[in-house]
PDB file of N, CA and C in Angstrom:
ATOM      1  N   UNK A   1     105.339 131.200 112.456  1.00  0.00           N
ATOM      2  CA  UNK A   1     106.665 131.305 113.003  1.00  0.00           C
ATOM      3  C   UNK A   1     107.474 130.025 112.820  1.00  0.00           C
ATOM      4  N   UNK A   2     106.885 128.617 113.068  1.00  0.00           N
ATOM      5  CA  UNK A   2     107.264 127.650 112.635  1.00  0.00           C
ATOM      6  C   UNK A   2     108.193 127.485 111.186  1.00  0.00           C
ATOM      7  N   UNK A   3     107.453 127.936 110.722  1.00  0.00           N
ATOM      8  CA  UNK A   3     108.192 127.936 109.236  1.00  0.00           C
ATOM      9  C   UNK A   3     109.579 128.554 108.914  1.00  0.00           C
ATOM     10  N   UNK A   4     109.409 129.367 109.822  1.00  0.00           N
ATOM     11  CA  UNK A   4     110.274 130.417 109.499  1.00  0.00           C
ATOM     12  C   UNK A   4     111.429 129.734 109.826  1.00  0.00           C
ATOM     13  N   UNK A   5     111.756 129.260 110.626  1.00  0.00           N
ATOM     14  CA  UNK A   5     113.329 128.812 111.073  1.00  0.00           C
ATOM     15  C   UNK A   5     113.316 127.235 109.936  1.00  0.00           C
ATOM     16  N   UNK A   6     112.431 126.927 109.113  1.00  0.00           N
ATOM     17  CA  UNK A   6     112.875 125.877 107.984  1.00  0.00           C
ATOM     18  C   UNK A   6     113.273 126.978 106.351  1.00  0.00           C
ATOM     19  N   UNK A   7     112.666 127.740 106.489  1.00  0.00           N
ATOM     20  CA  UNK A   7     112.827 128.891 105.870  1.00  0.00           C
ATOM     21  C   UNK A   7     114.084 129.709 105.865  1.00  0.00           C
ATOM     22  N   UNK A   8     114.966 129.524 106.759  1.00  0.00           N
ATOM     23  CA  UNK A   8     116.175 130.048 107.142  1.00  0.00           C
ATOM     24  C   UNK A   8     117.178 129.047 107.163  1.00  0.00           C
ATOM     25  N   UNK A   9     116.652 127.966 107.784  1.00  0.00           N
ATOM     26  CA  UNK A   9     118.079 126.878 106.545  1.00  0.00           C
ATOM     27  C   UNK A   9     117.566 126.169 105.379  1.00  0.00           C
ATOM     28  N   UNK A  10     117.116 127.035 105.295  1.00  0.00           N
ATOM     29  CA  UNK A  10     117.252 126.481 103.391  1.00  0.00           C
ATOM     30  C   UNK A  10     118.387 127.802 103.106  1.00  0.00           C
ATOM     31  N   UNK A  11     117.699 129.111 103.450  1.00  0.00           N
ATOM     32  CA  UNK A  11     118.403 130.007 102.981  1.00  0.00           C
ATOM     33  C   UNK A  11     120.005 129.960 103.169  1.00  0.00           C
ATOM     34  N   UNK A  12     120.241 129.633 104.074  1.00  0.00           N
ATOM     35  CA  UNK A  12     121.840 130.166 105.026  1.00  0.00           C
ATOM     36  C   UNK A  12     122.220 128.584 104.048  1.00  0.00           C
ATOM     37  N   UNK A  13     122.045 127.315 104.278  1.00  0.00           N
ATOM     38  CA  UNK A  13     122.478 126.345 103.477  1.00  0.00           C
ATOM     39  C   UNK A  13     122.856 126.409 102.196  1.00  0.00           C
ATOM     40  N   UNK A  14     121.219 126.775 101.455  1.00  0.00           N
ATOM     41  CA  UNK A  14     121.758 127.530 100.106  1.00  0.00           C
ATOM     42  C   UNK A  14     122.638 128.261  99.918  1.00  0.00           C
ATOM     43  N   UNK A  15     123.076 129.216 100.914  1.00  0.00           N
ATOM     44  CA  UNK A  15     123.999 130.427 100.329  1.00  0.00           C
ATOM     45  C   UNK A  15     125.607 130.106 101.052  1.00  0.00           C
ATOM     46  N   UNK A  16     125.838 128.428 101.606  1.00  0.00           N
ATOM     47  CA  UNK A  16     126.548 128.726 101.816  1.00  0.00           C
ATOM     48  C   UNK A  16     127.328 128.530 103.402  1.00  0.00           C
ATOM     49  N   UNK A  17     126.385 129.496 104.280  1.00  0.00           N
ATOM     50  CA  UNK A  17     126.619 129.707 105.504  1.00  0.00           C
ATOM     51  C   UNK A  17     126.411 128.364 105.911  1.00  0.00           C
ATOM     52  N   UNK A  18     127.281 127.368 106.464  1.00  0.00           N
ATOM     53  CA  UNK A  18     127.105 126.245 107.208  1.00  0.00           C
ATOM     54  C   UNK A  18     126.686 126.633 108.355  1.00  0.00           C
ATOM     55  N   UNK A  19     127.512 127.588 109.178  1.00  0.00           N
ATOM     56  CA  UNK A  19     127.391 127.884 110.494  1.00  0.00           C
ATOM     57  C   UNK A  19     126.244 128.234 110.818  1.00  0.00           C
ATOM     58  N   UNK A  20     125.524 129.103 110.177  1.00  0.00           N
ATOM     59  CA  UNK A  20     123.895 130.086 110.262  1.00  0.00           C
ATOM     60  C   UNK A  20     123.155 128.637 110.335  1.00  0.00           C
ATOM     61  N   UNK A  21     123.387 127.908 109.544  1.00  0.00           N
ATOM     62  CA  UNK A  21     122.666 126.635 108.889  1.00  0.00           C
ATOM     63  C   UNK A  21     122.462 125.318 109.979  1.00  0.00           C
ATOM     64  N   UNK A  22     123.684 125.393 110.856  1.00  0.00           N
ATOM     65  CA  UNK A  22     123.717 124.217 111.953  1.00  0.00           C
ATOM     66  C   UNK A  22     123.050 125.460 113.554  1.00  0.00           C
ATOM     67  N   UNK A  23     123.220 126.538 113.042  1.00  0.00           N
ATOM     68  CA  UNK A  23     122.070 127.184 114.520  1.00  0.00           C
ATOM     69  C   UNK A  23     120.467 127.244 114.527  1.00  0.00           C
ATOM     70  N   UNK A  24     120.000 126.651 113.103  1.00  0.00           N
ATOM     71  CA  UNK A  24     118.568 126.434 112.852  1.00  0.00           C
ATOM     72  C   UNK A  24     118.722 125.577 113.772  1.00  0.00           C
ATOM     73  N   UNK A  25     119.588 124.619 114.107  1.00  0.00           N
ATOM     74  CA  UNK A  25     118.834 122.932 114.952  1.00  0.00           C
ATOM     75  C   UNK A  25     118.751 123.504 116.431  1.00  0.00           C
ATOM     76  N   UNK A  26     118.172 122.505 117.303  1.00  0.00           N
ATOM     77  CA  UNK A  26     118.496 122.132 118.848  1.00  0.00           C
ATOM     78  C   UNK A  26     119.706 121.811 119.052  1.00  0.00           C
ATOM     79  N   UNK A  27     120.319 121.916 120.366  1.00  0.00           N
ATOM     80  CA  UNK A  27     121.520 121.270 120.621  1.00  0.00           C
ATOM     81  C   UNK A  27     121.139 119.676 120.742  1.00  0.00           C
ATOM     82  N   UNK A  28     120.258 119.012 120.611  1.00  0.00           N
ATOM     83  CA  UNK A  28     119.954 117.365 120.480  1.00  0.00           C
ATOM     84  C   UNK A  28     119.482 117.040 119.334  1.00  0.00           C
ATOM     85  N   UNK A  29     119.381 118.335 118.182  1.00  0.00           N
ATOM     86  CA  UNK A  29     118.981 118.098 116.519  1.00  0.00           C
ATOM     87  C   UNK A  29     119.673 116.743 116.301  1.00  0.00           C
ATOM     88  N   UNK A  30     119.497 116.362 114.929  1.00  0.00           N
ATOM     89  CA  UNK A  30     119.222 115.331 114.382  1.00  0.00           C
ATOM     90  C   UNK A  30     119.079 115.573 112.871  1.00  0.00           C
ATOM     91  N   UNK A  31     119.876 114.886 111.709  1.00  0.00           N
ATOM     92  CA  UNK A  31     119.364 114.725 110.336  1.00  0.00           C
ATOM     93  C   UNK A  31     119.350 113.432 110.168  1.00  0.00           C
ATOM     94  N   UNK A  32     118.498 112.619 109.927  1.00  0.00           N
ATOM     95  CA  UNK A  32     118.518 111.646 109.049  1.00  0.00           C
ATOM     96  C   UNK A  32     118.692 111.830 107.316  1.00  0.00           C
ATOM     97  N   UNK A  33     119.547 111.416 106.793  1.00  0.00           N
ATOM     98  CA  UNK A  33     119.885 111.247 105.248  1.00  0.00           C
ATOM     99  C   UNK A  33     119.359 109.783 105.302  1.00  0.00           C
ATOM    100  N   UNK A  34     119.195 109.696 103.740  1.00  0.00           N
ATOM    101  CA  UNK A  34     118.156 108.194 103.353  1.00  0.00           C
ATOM    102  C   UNK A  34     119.317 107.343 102.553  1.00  0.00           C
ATOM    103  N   UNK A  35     120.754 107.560 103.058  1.00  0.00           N
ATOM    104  CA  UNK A  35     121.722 107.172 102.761  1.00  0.00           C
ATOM    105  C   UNK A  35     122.301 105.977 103.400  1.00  0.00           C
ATOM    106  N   UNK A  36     122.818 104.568 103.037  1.00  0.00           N
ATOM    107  CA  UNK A  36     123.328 103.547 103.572  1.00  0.00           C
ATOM    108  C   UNK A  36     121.710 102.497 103.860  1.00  0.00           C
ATOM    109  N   UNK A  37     122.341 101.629 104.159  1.00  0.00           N
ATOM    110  CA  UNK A  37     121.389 100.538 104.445  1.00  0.00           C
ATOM    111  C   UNK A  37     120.379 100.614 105.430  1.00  0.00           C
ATOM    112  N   UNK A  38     118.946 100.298 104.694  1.00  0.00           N
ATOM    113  CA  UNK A  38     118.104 100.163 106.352  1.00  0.00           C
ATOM    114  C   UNK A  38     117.544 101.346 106.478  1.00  0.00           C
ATOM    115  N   UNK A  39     117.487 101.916 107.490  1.00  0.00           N
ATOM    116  CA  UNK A  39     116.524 103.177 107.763  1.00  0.00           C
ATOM    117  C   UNK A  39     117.731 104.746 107.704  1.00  0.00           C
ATOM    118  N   UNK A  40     118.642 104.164 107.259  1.00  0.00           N
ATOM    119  CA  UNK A  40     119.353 106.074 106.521  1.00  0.00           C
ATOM    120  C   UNK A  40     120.295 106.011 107.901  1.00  0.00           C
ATOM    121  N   UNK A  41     121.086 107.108 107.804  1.00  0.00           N
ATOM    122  CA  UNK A  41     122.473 107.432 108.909  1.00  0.00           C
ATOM    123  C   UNK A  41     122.134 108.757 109.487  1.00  0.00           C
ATOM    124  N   UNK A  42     122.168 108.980 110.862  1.00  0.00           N
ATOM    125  CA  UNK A  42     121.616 109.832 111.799  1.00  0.00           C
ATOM    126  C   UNK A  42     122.616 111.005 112.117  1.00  0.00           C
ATOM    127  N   UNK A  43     123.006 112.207 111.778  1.00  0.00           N
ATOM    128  CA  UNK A  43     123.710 112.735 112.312  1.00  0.00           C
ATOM    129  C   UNK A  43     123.152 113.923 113.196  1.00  0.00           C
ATOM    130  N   UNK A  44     124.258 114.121 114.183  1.00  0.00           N
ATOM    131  CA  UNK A  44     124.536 114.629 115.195  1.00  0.00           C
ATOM    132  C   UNK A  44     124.836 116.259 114.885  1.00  0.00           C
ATOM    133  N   UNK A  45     124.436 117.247 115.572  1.00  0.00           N
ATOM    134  CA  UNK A  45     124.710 118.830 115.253  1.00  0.00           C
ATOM    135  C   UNK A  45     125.793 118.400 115.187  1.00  0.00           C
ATOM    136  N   UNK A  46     126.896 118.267 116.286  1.00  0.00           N
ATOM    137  CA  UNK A  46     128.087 118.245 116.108  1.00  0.00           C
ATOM    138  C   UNK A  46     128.708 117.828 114.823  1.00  0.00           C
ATOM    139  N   UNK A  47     127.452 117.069 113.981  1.00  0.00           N
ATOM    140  CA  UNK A  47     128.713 116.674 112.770  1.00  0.00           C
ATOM    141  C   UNK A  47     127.891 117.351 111.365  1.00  0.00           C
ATOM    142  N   UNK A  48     126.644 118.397 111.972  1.00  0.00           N
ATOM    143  CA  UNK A  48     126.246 118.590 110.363  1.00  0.00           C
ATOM    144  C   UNK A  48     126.864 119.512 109.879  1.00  0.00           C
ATOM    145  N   UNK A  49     127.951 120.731 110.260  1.00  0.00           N
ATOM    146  CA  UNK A  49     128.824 121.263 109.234  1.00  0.00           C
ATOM    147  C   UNK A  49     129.414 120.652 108.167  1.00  0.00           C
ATOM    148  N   UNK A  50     129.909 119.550 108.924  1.00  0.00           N
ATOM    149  CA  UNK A  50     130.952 118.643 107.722  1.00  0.00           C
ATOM    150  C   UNK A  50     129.820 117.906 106.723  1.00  0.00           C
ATOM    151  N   UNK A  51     128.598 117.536 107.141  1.00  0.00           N
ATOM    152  CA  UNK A  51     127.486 117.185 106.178  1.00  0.00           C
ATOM    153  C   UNK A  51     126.940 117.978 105.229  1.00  0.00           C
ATOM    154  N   UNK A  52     127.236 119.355 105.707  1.00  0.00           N
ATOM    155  CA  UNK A  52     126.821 120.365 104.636  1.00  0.00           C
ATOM    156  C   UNK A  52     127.839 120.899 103.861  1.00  0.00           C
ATOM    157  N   UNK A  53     128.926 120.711 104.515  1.00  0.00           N
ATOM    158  CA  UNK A  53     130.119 121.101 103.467  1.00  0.00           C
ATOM    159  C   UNK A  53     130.074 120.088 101.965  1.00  0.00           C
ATOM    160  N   UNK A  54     129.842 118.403 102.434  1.00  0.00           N
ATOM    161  CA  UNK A  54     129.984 117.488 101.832  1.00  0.00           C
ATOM    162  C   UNK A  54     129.227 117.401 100.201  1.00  0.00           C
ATOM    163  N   UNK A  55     127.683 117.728 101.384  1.00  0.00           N
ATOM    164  CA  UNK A  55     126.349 117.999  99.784  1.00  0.00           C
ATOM    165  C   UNK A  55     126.704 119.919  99.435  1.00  0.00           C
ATOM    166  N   UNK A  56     127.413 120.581 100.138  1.00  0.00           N
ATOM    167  CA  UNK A  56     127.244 122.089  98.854  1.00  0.00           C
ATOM    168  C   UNK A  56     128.036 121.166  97.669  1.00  0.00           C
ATOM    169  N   UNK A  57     129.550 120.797  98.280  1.00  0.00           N
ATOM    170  CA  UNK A  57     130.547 120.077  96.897  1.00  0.00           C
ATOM    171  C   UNK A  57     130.072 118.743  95.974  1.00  0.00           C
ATOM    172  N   UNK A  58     129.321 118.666  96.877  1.00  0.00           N
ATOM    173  CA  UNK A  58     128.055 118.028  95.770  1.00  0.00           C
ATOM    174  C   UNK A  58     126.900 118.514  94.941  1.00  0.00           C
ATOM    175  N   UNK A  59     126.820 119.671  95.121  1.00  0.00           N
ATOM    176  CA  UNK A  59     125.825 120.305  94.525  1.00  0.00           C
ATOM    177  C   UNK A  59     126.484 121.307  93.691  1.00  0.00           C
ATOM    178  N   UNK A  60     127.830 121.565  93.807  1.00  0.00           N
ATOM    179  CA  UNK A  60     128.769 122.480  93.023  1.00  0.00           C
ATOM    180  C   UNK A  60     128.830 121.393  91.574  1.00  0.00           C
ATOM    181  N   UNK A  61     129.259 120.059  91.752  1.00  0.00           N
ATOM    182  CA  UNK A  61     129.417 119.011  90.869  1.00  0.00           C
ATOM    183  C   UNK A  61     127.880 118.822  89.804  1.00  0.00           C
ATOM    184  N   UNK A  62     126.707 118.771  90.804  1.00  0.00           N
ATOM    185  CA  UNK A  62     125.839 118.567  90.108  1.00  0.00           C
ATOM    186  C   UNK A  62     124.926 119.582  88.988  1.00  0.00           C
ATOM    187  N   UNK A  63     125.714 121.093  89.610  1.00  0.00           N
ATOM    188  CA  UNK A  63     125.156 122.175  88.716  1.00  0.00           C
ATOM    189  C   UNK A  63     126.408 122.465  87.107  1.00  0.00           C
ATOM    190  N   UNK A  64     127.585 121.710  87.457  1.00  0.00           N
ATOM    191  CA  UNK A  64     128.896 121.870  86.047  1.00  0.00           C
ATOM    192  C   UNK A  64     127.950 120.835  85.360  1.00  0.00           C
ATOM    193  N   UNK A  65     126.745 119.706  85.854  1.00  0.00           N
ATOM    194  CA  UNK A  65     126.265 118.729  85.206  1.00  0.00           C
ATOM    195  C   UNK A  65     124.970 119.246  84.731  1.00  0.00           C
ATOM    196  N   UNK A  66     124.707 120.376  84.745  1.00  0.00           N
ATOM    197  CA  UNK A  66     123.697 120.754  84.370  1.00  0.00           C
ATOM    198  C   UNK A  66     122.369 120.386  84.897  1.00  0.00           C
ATOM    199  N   UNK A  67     122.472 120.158  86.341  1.00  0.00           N
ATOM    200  CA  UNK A  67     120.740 119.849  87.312  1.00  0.00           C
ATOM    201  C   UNK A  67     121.635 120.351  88.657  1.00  0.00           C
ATOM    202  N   UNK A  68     120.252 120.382  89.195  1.00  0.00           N
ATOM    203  CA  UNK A  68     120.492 121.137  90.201  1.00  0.00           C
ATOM    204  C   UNK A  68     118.672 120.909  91.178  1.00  0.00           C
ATOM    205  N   UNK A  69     119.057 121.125  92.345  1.00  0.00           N
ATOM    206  CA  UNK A  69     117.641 120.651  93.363  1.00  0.00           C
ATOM    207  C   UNK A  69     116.974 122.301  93.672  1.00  0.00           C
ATOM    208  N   UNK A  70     115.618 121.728  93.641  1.00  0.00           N
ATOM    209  CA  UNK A  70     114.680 122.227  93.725  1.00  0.00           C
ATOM    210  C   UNK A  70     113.855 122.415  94.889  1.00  0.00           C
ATOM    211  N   UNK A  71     113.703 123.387  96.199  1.00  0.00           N
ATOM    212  CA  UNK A  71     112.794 123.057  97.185  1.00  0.00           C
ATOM    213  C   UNK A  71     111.813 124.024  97.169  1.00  0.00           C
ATOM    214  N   UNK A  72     110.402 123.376  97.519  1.00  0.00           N
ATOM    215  CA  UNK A  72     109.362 124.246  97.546  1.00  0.00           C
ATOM    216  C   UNK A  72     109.247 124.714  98.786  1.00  0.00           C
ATOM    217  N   UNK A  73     108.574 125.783  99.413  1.00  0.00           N
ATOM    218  CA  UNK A  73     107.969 126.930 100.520  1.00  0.00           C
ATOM    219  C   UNK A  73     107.651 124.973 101.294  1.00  0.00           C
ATOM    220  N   UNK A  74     107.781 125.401 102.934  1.00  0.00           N
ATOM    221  CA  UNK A  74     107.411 124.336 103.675  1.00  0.00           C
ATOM    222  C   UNK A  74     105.842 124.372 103.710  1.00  0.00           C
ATOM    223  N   UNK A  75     105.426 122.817 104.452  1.00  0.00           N
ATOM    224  CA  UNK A  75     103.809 123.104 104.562  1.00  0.00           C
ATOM    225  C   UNK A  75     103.499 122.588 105.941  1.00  0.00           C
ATOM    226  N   UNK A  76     103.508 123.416 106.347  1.00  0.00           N
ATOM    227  CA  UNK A  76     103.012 123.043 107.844  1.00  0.00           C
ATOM    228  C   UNK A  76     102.252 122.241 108.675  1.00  0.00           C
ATOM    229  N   UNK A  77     102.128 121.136 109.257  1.00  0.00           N
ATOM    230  CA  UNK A  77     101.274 120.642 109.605  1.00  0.00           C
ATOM    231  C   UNK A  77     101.052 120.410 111.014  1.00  0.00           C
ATOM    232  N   UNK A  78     100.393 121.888 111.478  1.00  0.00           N
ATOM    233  CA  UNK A  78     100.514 121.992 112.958  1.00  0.00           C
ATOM    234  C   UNK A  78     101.974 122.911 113.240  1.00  0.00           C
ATOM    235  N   UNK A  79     101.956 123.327 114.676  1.00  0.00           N
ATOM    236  CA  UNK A  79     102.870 124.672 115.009  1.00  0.00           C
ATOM    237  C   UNK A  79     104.513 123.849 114.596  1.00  0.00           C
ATOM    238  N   UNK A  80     104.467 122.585 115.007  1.00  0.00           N
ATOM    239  CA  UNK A  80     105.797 121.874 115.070  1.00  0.00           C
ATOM    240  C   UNK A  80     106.135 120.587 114.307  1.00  0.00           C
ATOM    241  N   UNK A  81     105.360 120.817 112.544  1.00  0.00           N
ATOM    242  CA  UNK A  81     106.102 119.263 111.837  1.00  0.00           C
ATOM    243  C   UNK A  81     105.710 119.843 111.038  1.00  0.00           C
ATOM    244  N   UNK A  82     106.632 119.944 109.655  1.00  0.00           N
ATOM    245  CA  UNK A  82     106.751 120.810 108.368  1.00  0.00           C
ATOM    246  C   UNK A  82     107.212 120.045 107.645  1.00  0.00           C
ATOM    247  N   UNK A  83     106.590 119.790 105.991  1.00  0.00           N
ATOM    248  CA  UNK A  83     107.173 119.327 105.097  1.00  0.00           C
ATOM    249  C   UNK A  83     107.899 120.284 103.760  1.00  0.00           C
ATOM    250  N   UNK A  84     108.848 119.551 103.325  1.00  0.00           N
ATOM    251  CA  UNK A  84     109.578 120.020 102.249  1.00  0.00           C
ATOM    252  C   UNK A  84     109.776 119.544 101.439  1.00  0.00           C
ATOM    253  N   UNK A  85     109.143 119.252 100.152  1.00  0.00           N
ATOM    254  CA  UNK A  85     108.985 118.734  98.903  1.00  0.00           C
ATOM    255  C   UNK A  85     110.089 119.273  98.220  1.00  0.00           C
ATOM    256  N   UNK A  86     110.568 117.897  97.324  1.00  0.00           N
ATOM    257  CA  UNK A  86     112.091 118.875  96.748  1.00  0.00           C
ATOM    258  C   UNK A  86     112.276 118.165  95.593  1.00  0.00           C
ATOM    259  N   UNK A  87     112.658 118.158  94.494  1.00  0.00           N
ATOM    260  CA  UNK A  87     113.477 117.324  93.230  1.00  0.00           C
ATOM    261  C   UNK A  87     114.826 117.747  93.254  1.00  0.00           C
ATOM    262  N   UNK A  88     115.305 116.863  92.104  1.00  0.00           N
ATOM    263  CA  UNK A  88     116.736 116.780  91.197  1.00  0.00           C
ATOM    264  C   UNK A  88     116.111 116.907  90.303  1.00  0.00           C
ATOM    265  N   UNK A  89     116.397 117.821  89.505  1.00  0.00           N
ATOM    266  CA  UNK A  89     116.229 118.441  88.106  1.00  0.00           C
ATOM    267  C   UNK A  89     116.895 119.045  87.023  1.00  0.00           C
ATOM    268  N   UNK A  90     116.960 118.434  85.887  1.00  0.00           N
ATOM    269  CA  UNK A  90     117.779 118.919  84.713  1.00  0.00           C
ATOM    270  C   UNK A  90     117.369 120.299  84.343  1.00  0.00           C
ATOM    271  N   UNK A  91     118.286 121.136  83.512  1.00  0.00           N
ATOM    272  CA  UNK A  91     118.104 122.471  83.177  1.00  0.00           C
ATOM    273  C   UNK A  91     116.451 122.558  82.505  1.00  0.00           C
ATOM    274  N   UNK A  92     116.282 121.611  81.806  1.00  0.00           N
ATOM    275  CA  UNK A  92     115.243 121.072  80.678  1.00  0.00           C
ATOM    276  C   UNK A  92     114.290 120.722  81.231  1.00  0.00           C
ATOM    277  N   UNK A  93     114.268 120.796  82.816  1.00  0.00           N
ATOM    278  CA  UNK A  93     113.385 120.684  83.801  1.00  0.00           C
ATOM    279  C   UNK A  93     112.717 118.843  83.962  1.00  0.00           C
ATOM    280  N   UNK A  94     113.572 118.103  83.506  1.00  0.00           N
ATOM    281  CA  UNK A  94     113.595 116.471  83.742  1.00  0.00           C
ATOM    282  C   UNK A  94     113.990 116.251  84.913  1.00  0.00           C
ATOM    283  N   UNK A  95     112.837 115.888  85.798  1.00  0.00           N
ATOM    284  CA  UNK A  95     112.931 115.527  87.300  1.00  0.00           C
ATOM    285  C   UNK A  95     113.790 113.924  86.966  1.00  0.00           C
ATOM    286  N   UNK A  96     114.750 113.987  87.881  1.00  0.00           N
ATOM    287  CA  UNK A  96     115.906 112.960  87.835  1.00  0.00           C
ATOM    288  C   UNK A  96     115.698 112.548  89.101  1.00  0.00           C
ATOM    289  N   UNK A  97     114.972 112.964  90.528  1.00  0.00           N
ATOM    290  CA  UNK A  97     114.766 112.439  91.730  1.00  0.00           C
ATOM    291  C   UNK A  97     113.996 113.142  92.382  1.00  0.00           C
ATOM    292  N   UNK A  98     113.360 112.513  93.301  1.00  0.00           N
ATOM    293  CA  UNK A  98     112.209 113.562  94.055  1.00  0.00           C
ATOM    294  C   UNK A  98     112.461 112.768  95.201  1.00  0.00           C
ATOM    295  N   UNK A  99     111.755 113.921  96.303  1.00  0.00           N
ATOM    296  CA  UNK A  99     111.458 113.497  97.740  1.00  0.00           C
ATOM    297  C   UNK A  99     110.680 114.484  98.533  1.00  0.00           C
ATOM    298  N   UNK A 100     111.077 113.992  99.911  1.00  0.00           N
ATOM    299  CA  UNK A 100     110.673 114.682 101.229  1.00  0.00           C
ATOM    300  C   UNK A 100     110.988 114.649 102.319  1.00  0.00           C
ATOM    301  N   UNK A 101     111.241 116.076 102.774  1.00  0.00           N
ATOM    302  CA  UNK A 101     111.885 116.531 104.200  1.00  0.00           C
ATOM    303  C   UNK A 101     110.852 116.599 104.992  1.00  0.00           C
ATOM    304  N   UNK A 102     111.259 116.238 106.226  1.00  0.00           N
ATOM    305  CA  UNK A 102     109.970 115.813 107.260  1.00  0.00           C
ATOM    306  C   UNK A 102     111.067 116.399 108.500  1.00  0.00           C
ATOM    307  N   UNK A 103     110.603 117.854 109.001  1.00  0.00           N
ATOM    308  CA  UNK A 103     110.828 118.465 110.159  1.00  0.00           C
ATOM    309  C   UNK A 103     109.943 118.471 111.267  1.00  0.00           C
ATOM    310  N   UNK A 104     110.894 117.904 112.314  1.00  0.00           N
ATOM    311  CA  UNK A 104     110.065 118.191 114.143  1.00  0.00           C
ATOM    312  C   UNK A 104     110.604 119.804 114.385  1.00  0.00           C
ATOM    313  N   UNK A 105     109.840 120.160 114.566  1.00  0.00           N
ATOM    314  CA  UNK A 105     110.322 121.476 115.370  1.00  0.00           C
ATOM    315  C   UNK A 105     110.149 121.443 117.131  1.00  0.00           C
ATOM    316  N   UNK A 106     111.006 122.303 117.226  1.00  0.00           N
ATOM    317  CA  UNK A 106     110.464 122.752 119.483  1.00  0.00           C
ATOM    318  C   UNK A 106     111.194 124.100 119.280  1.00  0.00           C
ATOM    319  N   UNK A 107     110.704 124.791 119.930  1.00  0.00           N
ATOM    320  CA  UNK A 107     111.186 126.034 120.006  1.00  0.00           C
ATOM    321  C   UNK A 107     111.536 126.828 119.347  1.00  0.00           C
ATOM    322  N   UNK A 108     111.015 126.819 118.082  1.00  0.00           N
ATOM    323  CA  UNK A 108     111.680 127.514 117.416  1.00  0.00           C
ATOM    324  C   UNK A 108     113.083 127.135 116.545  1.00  0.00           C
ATOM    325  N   UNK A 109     113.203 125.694 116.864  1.00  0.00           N
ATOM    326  CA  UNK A 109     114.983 125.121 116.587  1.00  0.00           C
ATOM    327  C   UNK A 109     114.072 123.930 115.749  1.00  0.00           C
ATOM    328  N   UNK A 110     114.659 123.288 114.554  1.00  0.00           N
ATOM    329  CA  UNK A 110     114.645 121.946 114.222  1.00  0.00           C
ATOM    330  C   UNK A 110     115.136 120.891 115.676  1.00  0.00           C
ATOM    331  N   UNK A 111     114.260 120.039 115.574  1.00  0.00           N
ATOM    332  CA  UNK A 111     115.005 118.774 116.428  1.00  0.00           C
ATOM    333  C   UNK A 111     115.250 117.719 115.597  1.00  0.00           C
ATOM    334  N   UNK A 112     114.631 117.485 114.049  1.00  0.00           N
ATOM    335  CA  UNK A 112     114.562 116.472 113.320  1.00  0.00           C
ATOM    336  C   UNK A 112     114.514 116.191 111.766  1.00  0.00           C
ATOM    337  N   UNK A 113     115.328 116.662 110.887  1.00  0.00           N
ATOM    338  CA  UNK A 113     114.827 116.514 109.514  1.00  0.00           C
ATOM    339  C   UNK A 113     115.557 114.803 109.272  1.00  0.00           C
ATOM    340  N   UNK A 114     114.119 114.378 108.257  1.00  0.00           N
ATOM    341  CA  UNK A 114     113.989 113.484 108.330  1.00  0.00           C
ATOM    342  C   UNK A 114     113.891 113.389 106.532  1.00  0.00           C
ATOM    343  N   UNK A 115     115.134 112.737 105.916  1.00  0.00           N
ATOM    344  CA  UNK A 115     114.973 112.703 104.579  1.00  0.00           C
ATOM    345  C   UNK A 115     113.923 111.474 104.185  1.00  0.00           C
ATOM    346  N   UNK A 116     113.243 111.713 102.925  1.00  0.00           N
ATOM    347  CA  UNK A 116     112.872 110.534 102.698  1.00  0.00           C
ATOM    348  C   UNK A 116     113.171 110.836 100.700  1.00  0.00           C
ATOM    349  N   UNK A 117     113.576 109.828 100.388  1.00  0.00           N
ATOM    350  CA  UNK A 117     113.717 109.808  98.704  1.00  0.00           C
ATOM    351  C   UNK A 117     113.041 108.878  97.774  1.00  0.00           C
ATOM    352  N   UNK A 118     112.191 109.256  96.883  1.00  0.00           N
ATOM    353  CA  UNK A 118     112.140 108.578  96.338  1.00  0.00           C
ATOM    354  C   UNK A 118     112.851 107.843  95.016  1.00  0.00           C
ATOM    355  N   UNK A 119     113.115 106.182  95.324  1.00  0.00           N
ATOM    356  CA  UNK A 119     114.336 105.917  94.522  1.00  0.00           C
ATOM    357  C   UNK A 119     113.065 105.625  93.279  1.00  0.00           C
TER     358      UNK A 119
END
């Protein structure tokens, strides 16, 4: 069951739905992006619509460029912390970036994705 609600924002994100996408979290969710100096920038439910609006129009840009990201099925480790292995990848299948999503779950809701990239 765990899975399932990381399983559902990928989907609703992927396709789009911001809104479907920010009701996966807790109301005290949390994303860390591995963005800016130091240990990455923390956002707030309240602000991950506009975070997901930001990376789809980034991901609209990166598919006219011919790559586009890649996420595999989560892997569970225990009822409540799930990983998500993911690349940047050319059509030609040239991994251009890799990483990992590191989810807390409670209830059924994300409380925590936690980017990590490798530069």
């Amino acid at each position: 069951m765990s899975a399932e609600v990381i399983e559902r924002f990928f989907k609703t994100s992927g396709a789009g739905d911001v809104e479907a996408a920010v009701e996966c979290f807790a109301d005290d969710g949390q994303w860390i992006t591995p963005d800016g100096d130091g240990v990455g920038t923390a956002h707030a439910k309240n602000q991950l619509g506009d975070l997901m609006r930001g990376m789809n129009a980034m991901r609209e840009k990166m598919l006219a460029s011919g790559t586009d990201a890649k996420f595999e099925a989560p892997i569970m480790l225990g009822e409540d912390l799930g990983l998500v292995r993911w690349t940047v990848e050319t059509e030609a299948g040239k991994v251009l970036n890799r990483g990992v999503d590191l989810f807390v779950l409670r209830d059924g809701k994300i409380v925590l994705k936690d980017v990590y990239r490798k530069i």
